[in-house]
N, C-alpha and C. Protein backbone atom coordinates (compact mmCIF):
# COMPACT_ATOMS: atom_id res chain seq x y z
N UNK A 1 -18.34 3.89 2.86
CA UNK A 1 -17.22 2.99 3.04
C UNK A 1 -17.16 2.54 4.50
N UNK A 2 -16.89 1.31 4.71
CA UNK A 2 -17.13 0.15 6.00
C UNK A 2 -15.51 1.42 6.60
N UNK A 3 -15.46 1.37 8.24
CA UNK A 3 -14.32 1.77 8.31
C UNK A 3 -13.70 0.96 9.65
N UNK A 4 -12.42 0.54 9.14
CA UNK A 4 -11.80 -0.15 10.22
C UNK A 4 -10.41 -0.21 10.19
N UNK A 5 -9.98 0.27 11.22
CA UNK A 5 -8.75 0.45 11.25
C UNK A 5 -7.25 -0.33 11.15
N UNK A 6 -6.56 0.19 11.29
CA UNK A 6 -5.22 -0.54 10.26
C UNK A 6 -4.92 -1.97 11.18
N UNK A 7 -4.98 -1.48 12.91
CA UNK A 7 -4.97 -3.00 13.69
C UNK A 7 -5.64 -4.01 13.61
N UNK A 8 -6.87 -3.15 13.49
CA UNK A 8 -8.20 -4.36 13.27
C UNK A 8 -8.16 -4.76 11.80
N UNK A 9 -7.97 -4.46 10.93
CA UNK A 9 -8.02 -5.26 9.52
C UNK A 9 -6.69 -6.23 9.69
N UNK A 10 -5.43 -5.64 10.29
CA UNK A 10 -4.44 -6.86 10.60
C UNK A 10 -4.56 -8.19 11.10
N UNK A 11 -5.64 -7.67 12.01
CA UNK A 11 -6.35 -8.89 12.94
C UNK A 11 -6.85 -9.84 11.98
N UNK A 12 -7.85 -9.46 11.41
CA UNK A 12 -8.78 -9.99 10.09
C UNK A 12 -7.76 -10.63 8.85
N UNK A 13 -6.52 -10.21 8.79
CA UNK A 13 -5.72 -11.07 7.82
C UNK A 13 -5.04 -12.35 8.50
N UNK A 14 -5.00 -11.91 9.85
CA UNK A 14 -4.25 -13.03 10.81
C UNK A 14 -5.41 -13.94 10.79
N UNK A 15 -6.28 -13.81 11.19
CA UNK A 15 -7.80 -14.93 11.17
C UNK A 15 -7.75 -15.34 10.04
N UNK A 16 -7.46 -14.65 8.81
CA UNK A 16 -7.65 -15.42 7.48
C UNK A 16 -6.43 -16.49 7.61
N UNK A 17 -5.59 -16.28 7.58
CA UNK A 17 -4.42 -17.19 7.85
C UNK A 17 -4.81 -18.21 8.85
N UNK A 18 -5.05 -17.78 10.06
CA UNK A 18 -5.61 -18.93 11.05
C UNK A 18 -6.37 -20.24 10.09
N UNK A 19 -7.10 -19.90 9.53
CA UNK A 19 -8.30 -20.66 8.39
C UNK A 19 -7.72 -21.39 7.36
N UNK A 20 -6.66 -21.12 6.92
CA UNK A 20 -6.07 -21.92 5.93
C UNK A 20 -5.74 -23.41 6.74
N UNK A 21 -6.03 -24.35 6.08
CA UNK A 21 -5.84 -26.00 6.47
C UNK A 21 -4.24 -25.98 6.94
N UNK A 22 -3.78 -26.52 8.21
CA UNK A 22 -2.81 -26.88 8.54
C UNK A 22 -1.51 -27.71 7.70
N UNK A 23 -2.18 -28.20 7.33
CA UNK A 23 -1.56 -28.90 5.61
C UNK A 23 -0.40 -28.64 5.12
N UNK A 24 -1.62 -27.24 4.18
CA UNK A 24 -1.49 -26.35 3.33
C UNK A 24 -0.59 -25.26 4.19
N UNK A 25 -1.25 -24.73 5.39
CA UNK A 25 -0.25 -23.59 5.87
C UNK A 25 1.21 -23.79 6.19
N UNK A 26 1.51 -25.13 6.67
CA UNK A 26 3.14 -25.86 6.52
C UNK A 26 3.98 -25.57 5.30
N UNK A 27 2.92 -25.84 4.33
CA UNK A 27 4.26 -25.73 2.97
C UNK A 27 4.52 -24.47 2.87
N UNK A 28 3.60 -23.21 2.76
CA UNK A 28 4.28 -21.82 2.39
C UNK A 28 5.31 -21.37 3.21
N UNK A 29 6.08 -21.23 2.01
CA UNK A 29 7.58 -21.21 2.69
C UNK A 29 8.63 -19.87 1.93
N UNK A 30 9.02 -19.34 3.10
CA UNK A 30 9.74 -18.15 2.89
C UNK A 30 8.46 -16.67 2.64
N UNK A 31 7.74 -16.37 2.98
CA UNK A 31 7.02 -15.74 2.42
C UNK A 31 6.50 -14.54 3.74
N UNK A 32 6.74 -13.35 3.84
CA UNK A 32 5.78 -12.20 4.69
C UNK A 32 4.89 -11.93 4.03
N UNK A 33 3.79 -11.40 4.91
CA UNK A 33 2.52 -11.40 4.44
C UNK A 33 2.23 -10.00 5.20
N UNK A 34 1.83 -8.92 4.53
CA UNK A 34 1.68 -7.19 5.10
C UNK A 34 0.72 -6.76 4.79
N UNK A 35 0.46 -5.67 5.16
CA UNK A 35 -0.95 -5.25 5.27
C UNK A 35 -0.64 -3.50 4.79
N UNK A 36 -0.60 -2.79 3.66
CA UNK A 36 -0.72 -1.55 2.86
C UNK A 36 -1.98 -1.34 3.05
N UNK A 37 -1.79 0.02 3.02
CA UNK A 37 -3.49 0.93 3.13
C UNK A 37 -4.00 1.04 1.40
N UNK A 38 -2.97 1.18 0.83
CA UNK A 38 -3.40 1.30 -1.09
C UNK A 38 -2.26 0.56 -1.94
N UNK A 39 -2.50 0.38 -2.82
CA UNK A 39 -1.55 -0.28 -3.75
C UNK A 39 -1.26 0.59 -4.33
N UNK A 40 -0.03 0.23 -5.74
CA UNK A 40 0.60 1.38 -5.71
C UNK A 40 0.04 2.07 -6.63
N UNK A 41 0.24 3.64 -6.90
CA UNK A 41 -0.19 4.30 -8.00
C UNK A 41 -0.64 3.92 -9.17
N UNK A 42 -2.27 4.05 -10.11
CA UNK A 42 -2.76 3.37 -11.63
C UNK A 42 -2.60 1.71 -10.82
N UNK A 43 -2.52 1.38 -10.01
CA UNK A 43 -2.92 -0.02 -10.03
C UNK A 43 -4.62 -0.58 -9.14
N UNK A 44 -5.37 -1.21 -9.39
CA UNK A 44 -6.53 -1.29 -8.93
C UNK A 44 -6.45 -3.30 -8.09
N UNK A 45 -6.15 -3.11 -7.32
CA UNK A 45 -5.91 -4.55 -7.15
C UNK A 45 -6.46 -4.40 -5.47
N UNK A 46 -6.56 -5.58 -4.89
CA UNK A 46 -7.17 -6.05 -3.36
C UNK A 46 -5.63 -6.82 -2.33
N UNK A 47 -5.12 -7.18 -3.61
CA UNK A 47 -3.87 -7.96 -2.83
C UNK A 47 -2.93 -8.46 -4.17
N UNK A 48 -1.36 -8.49 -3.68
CA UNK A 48 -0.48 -8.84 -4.33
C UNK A 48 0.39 -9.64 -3.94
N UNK A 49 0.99 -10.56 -4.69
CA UNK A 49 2.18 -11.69 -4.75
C UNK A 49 3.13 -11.36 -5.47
N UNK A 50 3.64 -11.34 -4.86
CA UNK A 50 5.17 -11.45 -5.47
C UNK A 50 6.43 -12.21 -4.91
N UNK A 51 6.62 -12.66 -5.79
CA UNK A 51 7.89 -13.60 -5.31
C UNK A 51 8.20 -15.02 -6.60
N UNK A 52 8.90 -16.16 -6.12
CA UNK A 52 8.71 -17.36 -7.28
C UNK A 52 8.17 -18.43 -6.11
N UNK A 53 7.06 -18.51 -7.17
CA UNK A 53 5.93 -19.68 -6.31
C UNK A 53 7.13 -21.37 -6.97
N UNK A 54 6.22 -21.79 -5.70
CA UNK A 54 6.76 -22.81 -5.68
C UNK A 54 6.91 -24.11 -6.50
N UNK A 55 5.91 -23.76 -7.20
CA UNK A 55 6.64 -24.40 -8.79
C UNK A 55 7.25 -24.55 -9.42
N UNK A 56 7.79 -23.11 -8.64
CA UNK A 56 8.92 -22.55 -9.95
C UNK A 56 10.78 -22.65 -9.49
N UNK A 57 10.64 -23.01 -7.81
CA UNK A 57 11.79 -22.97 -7.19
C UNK A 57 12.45 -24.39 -7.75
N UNK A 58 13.70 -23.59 -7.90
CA UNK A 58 14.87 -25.34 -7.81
C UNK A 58 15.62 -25.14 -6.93
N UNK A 59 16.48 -25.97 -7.67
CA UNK A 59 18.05 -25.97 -6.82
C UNK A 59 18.82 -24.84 -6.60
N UNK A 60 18.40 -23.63 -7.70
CA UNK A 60 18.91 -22.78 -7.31
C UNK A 60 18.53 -21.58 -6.26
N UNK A 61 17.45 -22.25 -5.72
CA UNK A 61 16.17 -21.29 -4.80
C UNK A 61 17.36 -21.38 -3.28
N UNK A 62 17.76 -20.71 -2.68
CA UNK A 62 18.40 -20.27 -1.70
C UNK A 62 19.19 -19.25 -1.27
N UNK A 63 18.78 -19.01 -0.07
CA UNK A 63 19.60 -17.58 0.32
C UNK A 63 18.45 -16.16 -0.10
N UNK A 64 17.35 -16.45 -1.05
CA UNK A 64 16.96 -15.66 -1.66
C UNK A 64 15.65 -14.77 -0.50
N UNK A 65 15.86 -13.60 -1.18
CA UNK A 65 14.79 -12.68 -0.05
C UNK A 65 13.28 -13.21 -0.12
N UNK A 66 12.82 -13.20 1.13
CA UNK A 66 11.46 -13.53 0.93
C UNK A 66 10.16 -13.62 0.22
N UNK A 67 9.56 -14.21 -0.52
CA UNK A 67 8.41 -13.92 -1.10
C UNK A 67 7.88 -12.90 -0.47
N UNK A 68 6.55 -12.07 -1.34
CA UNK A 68 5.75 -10.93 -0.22
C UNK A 68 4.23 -10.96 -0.46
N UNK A 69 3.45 -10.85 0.73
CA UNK A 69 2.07 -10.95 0.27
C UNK A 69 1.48 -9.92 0.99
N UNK A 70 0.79 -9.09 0.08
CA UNK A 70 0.62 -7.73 0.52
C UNK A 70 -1.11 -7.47 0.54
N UNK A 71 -1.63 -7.55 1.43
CA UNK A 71 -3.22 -7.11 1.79
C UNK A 71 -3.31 -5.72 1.69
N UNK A 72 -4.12 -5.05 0.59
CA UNK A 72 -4.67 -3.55 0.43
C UNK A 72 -5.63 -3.28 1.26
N UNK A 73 -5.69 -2.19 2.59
CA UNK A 73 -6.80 -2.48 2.92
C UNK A 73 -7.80 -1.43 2.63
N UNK A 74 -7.80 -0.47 2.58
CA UNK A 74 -8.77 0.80 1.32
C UNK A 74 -9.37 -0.41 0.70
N UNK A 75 -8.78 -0.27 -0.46
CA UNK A 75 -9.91 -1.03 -1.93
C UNK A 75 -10.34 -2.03 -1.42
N UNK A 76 -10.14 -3.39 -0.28
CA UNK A 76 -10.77 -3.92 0.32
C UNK A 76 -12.15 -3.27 0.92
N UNK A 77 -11.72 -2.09 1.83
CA UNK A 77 -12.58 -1.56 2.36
C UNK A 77 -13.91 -0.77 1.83
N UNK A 78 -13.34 -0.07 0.47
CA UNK A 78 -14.44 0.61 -0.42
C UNK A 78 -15.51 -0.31 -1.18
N UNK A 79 -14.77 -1.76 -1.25
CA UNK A 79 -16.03 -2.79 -2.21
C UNK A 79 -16.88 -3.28 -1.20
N UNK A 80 -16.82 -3.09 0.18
CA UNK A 80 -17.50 -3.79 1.25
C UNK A 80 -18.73 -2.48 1.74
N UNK A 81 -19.87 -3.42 2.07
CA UNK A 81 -20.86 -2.97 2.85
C UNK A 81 -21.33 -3.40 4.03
N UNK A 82 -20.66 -3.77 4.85
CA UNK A 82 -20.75 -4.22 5.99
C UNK A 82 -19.36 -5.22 6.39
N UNK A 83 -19.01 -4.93 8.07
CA UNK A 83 -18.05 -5.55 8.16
C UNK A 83 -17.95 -6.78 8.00
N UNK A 84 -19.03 -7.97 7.90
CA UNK A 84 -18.73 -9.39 7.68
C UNK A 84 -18.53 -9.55 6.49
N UNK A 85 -18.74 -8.50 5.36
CA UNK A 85 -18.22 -8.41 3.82
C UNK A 85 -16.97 -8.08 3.96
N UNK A 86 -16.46 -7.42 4.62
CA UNK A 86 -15.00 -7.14 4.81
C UNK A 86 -14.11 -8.29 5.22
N UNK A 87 -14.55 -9.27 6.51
CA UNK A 87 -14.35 -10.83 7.10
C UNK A 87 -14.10 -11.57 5.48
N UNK A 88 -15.05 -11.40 4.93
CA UNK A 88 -15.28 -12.28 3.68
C UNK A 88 -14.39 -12.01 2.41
N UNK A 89 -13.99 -10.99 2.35
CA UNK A 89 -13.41 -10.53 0.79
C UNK A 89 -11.62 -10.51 2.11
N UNK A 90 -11.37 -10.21 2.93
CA UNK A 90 -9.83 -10.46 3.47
C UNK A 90 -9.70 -11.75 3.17
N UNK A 91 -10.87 -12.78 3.93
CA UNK A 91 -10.51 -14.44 3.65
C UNK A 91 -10.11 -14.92 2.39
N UNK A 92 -10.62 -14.20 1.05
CA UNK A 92 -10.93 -14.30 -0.29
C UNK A 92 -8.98 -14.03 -1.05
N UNK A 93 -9.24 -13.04 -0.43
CA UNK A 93 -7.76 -12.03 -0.77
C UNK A 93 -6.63 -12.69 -0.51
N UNK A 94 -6.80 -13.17 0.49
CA UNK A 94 -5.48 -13.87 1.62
C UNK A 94 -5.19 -15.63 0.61
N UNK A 95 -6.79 -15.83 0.67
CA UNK A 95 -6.69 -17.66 -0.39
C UNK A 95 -5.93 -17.19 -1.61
N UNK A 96 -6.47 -16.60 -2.24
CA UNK A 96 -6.33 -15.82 -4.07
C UNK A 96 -4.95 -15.77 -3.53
N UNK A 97 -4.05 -14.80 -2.70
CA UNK A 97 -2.56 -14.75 -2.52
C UNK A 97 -1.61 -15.99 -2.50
N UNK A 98 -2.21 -16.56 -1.40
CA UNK A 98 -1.29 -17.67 -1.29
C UNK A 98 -1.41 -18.44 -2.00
N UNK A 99 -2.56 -18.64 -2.61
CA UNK A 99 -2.57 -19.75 -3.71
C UNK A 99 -1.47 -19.49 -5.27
N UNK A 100 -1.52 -18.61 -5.10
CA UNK A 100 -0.46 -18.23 -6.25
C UNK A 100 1.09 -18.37 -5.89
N UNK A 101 1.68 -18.29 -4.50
CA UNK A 101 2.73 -18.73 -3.91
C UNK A 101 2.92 -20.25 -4.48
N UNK A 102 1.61 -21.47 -4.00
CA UNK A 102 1.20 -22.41 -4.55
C UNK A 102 1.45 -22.61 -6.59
N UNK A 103 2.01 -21.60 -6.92
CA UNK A 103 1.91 -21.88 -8.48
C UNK A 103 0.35 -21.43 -8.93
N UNK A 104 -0.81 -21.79 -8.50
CA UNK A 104 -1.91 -21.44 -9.19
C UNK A 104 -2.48 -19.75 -9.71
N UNK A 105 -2.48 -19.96 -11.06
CA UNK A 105 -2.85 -18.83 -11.61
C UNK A 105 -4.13 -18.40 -11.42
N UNK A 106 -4.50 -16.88 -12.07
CA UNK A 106 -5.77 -16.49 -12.11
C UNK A 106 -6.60 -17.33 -12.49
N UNK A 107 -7.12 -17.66 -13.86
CA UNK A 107 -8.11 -18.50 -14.28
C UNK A 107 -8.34 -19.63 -13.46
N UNK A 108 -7.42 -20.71 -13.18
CA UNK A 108 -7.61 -21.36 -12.05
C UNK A 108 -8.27 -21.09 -10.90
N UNK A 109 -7.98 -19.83 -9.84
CA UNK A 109 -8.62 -19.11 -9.04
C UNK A 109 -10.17 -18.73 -9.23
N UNK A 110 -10.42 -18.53 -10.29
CA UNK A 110 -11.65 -17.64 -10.73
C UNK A 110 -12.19 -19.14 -11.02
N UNK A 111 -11.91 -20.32 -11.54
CA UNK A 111 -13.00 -21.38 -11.46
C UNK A 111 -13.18 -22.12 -10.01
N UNK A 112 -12.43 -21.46 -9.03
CA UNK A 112 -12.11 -22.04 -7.70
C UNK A 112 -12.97 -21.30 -7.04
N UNK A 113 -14.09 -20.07 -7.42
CA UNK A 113 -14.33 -19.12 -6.88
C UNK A 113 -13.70 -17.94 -6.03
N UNK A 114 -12.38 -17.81 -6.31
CA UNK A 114 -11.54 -16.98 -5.51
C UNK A 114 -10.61 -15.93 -6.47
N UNK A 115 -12.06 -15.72 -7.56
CA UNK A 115 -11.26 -14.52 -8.39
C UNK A 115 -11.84 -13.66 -8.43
């Protein structure tokens, strides 16, 4: 297992973010984005969303607590063999997240290459 520590993989989610199109990084809205060492117990996942993507917000969307986007960095770390595989699957993790903030589902993702 690649090993890198909890600052330096933070770093590596902030660079992934850096990378997202200026655009695109304007609209996500309301949303923290964290960095967990494991997800939670029986779950096998790289990264999680939670919140109501923006598809889904109306009129009644206000006041409400933040969306959350949560980077695992273990199971990141155990599928990687070298740190620029690690560069590569955070960038991967971080798109796949926010894009679902965006409304876009899995299958979508996975023909986008980012499943």
């Amino acid at each position: 297992m690649i090993s890198i520590g909890r600052l330096d993989f933070e770093d590596l989610v902030a660079q992934a973010l850096d990378q997202i199109p200026q655009q695109l990084a304007k609209l996500v809205d309301n949303v923290v984005i964290e960095v967990e060492d494991w997800p939670p117990p029986g779950q096998h996942l790289l990264g999680l969303y939670t919140g109501v993507p923006l598809t889904e917000r109306g009129n009644w969307y206000s006041g409400i607590m933040p969306d959350r986007i949560t980077v695992y960095r273990m199971p990141i770390l155990g599928i990687c063999a070298s740190p620029e595989q690690v560069v590569r699957e955070v960038h991967i993790t971080v798109v796949h997240e926010i894009a679902h903030h965006f409304g876009i589902d899995d299958d979508r993702l996975h023909e986008l290459g980012y499943g």
